[in-house]
C-alpha atoms as a PDB file:
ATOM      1  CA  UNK A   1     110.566 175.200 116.196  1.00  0.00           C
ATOM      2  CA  UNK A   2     112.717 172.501 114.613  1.00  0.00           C
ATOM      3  CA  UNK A   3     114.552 169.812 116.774  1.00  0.00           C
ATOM      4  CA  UNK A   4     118.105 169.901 115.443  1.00  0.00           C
ATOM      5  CA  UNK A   5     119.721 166.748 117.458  1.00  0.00           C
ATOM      6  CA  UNK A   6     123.802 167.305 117.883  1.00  0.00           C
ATOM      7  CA  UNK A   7     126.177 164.691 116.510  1.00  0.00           C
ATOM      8  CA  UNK A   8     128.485 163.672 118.820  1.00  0.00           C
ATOM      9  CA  UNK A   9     132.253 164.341 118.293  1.00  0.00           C
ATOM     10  CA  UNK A  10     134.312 161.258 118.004  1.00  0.00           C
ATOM     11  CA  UNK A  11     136.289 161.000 121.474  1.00  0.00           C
ATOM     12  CA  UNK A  12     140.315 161.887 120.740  1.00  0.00           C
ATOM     13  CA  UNK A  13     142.732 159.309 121.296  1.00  0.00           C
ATOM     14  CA  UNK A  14     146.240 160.272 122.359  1.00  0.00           C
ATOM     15  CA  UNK A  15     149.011 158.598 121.612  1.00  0.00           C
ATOM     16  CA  UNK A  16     151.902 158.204 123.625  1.00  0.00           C
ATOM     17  CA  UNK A  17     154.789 156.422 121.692  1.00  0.00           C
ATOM     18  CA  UNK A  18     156.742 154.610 124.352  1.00  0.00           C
ATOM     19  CA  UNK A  19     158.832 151.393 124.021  1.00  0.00           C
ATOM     20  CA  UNK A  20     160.576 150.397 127.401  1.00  0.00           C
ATOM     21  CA  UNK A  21     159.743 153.675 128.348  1.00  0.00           C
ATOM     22  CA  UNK A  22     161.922 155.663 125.609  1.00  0.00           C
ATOM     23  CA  UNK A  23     159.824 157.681 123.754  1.00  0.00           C
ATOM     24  CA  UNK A  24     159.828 156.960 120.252  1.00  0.00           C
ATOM     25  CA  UNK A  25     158.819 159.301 117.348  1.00  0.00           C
ATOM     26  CA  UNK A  26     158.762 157.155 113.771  1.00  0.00           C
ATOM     27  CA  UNK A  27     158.284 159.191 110.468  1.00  0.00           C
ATOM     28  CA  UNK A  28     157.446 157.740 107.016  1.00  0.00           C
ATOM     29  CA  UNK A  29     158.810 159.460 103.979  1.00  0.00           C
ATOM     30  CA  UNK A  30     158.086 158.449 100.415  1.00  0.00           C
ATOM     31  CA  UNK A  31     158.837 160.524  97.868  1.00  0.00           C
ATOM     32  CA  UNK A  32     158.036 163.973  98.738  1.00  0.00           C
ATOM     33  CA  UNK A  33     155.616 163.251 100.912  1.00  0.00           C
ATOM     34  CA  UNK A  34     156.052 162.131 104.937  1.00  0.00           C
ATOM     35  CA  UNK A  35     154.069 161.976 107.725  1.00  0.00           C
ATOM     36  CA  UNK A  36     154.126 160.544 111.479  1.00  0.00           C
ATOM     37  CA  UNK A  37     153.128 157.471 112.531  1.00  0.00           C
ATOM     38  CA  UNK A  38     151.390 158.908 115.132  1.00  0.00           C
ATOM     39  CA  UNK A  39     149.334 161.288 112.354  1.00  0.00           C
ATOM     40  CA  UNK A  40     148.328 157.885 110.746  1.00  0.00           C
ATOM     41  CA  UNK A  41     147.350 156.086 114.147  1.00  0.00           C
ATOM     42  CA  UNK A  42     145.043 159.494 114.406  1.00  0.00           C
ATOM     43  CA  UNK A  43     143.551 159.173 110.862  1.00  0.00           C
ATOM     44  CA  UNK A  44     142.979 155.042 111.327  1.00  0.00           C
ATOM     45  CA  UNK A  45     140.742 156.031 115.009  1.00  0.00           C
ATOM     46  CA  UNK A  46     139.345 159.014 113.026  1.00  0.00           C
ATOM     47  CA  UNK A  47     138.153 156.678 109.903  1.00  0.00           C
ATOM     48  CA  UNK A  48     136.931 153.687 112.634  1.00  0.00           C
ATOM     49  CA  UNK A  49     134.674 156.547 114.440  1.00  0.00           C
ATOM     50  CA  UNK A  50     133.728 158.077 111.807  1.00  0.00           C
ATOM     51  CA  UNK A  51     132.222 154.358 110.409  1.00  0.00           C
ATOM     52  CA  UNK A  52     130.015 154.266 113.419  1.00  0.00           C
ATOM     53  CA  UNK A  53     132.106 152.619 116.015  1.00  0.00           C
ATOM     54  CA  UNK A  54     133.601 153.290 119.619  1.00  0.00           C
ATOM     55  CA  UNK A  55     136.704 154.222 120.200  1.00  0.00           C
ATOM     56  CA  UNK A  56     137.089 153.231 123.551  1.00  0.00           C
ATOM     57  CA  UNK A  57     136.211 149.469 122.301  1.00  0.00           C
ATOM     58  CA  UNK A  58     139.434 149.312 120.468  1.00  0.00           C
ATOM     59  CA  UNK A  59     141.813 146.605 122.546  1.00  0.00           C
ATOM     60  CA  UNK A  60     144.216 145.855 119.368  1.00  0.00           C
ATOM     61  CA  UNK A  61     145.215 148.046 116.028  1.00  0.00           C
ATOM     62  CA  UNK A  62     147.244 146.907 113.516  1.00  0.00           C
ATOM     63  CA  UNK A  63     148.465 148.967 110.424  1.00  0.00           C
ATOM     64  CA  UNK A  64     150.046 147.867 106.858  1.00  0.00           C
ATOM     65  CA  UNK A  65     151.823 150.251 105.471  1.00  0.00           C
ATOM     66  CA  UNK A  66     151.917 150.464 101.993  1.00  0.00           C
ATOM     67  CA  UNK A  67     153.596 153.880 100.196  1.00  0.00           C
ATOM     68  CA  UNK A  68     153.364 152.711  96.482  1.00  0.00           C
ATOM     69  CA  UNK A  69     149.615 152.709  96.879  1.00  0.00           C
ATOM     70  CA  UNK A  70     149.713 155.906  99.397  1.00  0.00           C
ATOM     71  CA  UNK A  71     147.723 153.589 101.725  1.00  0.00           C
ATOM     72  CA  UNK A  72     147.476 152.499 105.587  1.00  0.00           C
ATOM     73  CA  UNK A  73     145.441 149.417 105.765  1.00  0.00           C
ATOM     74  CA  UNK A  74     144.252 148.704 109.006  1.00  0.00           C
ATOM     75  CA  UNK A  75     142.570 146.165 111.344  1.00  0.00           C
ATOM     76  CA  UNK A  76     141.016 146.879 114.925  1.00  0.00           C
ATOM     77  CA  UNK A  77     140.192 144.142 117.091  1.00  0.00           C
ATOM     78  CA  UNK A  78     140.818 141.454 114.394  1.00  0.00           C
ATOM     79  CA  UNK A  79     137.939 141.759 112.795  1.00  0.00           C
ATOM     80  CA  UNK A  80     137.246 145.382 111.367  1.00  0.00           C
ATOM     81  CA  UNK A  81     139.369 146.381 108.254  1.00  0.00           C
ATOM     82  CA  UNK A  82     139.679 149.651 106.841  1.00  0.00           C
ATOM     83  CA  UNK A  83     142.307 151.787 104.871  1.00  0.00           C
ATOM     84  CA  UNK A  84     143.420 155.414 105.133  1.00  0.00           C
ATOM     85  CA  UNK A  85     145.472 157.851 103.314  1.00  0.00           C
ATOM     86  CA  UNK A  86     149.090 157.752 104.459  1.00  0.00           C
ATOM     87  CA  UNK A  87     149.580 161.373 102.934  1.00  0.00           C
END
């Protein structure tokens, strides 16, 4: 009998893009690509999991957009940097 032991799944994180309470959609396009910034704020949680951490420890993102490199760099909490694929 082998003792398999289940990964857990990365909690989702929903996004609800409100500013004064008007809900805001924001899409990117460069080139022919585009995407939403809401697919991006998925993919930076996704990547921060996915390197081990909590999601439910996040208190601040920021993200640096950068289309000529097809990169979102990104920085949780101050201190943890990572980068993404904006496409």
């Amino acid at each position: 009998m082998t003792n398999k032991r289940k990964l857990a799944q990365p909690e989702e994180v929903v996004y609800d893009s409100r500013i004064n309470n008007v809900k805001m959609e924001i899409e990117l396009q460069y080139r022919e690509h585009e995407t939403d910034i809401q697919e991006i704020a998925r993919r930076v949680t996704q990547d921060y999991a996915a390197r081990g951490n909590r999601n439910q420890e996040i208190k601040s993102i920021q993200i640096y957009l950068k289309p000529t490199d097809f990169t979102a760099y990104y920085v949780i909490n101050e201190s943890f940097e990572g980068k993404v694929p904006l496409f």
